[in-house]
C-alpha atoms as a PDB file:
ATOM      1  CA  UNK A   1     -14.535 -18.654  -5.793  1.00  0.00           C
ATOM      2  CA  UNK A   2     -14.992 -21.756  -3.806  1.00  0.00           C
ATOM      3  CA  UNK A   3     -15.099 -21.891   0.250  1.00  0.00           C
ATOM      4  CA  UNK A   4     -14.496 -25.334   1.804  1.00  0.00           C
ATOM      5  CA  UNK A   5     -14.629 -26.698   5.157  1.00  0.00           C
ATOM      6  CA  UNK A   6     -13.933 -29.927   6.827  1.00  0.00           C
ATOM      7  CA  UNK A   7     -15.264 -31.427   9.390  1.00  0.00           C
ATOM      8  CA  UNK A   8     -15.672 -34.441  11.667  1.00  0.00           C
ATOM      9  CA  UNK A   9     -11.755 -34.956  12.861  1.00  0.00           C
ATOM     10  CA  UNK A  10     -11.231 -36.269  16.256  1.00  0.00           C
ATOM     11  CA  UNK A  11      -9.625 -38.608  18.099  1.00  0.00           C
ATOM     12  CA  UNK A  12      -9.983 -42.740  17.524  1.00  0.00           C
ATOM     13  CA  UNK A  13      -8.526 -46.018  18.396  1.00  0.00           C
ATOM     14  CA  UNK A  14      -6.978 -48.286  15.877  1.00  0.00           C
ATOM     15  CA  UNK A  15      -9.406 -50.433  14.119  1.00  0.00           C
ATOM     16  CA  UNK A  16     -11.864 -47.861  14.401  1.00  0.00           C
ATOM     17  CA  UNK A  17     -13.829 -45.358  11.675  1.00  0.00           C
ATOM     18  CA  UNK A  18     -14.554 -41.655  11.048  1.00  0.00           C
ATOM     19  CA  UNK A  19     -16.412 -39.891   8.520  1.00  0.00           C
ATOM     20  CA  UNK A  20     -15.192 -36.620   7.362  1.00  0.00           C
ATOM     21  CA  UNK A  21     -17.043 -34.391   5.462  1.00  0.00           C
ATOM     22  CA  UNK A  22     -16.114 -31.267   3.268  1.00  0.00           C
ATOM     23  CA  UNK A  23     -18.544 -28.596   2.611  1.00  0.00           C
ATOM     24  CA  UNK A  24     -18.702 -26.526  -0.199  1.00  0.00           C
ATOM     25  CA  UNK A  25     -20.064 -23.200  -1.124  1.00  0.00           C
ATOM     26  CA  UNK A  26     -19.420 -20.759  -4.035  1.00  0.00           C
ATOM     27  CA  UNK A  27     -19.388 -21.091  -7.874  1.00  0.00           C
ATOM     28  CA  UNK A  28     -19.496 -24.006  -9.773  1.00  0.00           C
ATOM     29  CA  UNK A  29     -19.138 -26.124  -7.243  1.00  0.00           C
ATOM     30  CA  UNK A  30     -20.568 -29.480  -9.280  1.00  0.00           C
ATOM     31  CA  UNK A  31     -18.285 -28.959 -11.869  1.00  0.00           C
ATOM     32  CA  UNK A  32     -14.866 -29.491  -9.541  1.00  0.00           C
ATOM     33  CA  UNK A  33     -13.364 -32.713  -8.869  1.00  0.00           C
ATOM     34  CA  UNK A  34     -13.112 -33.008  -5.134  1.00  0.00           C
ATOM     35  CA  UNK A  35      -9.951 -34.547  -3.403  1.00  0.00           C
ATOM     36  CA  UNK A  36      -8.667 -35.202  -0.030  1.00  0.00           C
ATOM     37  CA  UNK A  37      -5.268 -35.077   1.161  1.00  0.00           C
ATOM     38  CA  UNK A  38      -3.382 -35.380   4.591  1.00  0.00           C
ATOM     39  CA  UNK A  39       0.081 -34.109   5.847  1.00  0.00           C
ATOM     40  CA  UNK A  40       1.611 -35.600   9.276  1.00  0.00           C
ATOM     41  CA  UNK A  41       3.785 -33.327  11.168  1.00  0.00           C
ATOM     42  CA  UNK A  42       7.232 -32.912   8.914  1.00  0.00           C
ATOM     43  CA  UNK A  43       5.718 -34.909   6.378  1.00  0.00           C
ATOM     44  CA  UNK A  44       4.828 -33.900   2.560  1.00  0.00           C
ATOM     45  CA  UNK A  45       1.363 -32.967   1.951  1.00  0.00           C
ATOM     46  CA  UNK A  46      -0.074 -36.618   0.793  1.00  0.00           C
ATOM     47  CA  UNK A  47      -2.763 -37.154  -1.864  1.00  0.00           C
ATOM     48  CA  UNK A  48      -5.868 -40.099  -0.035  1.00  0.00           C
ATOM     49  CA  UNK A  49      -8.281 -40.283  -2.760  1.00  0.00           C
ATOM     50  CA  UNK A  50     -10.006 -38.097  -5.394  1.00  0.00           C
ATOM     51  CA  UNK A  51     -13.630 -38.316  -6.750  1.00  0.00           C
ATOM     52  CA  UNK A  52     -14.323 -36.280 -10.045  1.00  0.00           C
ATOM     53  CA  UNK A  53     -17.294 -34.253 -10.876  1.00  0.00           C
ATOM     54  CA  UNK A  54     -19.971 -36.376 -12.002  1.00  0.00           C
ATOM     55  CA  UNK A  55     -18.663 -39.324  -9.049  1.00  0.00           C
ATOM     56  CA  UNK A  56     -18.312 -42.110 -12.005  1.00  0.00           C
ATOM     57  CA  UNK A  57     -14.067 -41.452 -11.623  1.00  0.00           C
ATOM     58  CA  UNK A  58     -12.854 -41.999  -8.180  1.00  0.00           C
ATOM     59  CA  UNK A  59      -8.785 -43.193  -7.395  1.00  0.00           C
ATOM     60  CA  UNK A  60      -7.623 -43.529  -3.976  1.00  0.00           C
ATOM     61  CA  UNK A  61      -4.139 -43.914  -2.310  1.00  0.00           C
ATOM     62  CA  UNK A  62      -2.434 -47.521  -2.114  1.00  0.00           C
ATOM     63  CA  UNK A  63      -2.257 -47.042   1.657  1.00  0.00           C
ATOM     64  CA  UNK A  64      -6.179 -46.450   2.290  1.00  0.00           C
ATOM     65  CA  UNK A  65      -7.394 -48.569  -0.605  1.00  0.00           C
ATOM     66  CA  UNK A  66      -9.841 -51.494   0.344  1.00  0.00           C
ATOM     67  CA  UNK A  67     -10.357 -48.742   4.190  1.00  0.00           C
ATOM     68  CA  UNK A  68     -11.137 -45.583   2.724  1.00  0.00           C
ATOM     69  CA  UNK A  69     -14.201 -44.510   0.776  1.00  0.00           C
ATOM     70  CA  UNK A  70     -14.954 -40.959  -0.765  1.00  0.00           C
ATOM     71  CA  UNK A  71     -18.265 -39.993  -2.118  1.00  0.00           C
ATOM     72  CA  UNK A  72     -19.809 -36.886  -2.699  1.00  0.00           C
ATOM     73  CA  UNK A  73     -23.939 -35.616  -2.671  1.00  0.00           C
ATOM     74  CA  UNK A  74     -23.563 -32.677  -5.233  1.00  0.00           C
ATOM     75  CA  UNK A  75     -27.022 -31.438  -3.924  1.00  0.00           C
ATOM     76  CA  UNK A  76     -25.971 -31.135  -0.648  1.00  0.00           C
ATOM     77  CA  UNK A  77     -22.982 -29.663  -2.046  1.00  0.00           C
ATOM     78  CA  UNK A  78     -20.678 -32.011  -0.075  1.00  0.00           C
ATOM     79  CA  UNK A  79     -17.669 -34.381  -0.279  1.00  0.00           C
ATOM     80  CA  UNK A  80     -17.394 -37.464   2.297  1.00  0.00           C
ATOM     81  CA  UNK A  81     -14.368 -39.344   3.023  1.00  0.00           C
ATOM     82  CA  UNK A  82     -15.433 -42.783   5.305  1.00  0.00           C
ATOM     83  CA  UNK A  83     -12.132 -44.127   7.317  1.00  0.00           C
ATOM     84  CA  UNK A  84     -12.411 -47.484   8.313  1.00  0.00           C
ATOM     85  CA  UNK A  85      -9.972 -49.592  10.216  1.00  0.00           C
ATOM     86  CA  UNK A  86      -7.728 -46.496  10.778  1.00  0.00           C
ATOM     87  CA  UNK A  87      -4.556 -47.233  11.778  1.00  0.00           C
ATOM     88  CA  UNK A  88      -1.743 -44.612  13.658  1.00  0.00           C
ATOM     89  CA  UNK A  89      -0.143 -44.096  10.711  1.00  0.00           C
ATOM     90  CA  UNK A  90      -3.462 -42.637   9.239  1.00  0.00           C
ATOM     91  CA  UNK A  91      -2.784 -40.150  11.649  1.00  0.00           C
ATOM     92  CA  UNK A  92      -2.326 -36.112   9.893  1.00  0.00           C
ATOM     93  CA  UNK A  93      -4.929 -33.187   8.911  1.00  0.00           C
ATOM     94  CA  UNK A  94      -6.848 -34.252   6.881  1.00  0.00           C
ATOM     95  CA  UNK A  95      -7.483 -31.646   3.876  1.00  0.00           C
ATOM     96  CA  UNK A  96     -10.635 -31.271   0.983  1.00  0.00           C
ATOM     97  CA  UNK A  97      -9.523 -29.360  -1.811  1.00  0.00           C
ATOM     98  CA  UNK A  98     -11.596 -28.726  -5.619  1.00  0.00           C
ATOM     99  CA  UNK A  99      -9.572 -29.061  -8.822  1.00  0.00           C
ATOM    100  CA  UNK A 100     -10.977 -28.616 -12.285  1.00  0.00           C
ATOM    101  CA  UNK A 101      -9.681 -31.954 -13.149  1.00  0.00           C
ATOM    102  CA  UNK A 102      -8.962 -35.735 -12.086  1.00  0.00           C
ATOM    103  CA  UNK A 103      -5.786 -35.186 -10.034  1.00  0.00           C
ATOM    104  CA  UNK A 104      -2.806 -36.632  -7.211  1.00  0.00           C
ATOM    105  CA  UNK A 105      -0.601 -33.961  -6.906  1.00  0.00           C
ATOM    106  CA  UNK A 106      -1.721 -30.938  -4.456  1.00  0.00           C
ATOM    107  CA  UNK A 107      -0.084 -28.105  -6.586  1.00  0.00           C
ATOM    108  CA  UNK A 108      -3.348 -29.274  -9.457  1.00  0.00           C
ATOM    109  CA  UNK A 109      -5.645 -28.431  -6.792  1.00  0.00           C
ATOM    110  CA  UNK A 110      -7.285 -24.472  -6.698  1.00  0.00           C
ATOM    111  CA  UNK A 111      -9.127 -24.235  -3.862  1.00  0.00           C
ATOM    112  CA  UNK A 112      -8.691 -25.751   0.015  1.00  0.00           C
ATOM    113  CA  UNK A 113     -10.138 -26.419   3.227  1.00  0.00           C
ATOM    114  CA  UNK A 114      -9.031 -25.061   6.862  1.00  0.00           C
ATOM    115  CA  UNK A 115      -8.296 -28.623   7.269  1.00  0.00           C
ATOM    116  CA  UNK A 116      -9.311 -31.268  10.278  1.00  0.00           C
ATOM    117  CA  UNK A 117      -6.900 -32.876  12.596  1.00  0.00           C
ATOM    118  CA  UNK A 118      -7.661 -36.755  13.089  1.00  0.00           C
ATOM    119  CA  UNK A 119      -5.931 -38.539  15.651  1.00  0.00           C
ATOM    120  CA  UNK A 120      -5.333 -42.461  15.829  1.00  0.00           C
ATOM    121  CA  UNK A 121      -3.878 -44.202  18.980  1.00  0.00           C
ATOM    122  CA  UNK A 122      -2.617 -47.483  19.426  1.00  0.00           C
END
C-alpha cells in the first residue's frame, strides 16, 4: 500500500512557475515509477511526465516539454514536478500517481494522489 499526496497548487499568472510536490508513504515506495497527470474540467485525464524508479528514465508530455521538470529525492520519499512559463491551458488538477513500471496511460498506474488544483490566468 502506497499513500500519496500533492501539494503546492495555487493560483499563477501566465509566464509564471510552481513547484508541486507529491509525498509518499507506505511500501516500496523506491521501487515505483512516479508520474504526474492533469485533467481540466470535461477533459480526459492527461499523462505530464513520468520519472522511473532509479530517476535515470524520465519522458514528459509534448505540451510541457522544454517548461516542465520532474525529479524525485527517494530519501525524502518525494516526487517534484517544476512548472515554468505556465500558460492557461496548463490549467487542471494536477495528479501524482506510482506505477510499477515506465508508463503514459493512467489505467498502468496503481496508486494516486487526492490531487492539487493549479490555476493559470491570463
Amino acid at each position: 500500500q502506497v499513500q500519496l499526496v500533492e501539494s503546492g497548487g495555487g493560483l499563477v499568472q501566465a509566464g509564471g512557475s510552481l513547484r508541486l510536490s507529491c509525498a509518499a508513504s507506505g511500501r516500496t515506495f523506491s521501487r515505483y515509477a512516479m508520474g504526474w497527470f492533469r485533467q481540466a474540467p470535461g477533459k480526459e485525464r492527461e499523462f505530464v511526465a513520468v520519472i522511473s524508479w532509479r530517476g535515470d528514465r524520465l519522458y514528459n508530455a509534448e505540451s510541457v516539454k522544454g517548461r516542465f521538470t520532474i525529479s524525485r529525492d527517494n530519501a525524502e520519499n518525494t516526487v517534484f514536478l517544476e512548472m515554468n512559463s505556465l500558460r492557461p491551458d496548463d490549467t487542471a488538477i494536477y495528479y501524482c500517481a506510482a506505477s510499477l513500471g515506465v508508463a503514459t496511460t493512467p489505467n498502468l498506474y496503481e496508486y494516486w494522489g487526492q490531487g492539487t488544483q493549479v490555476t493559470v490566468s491570463s
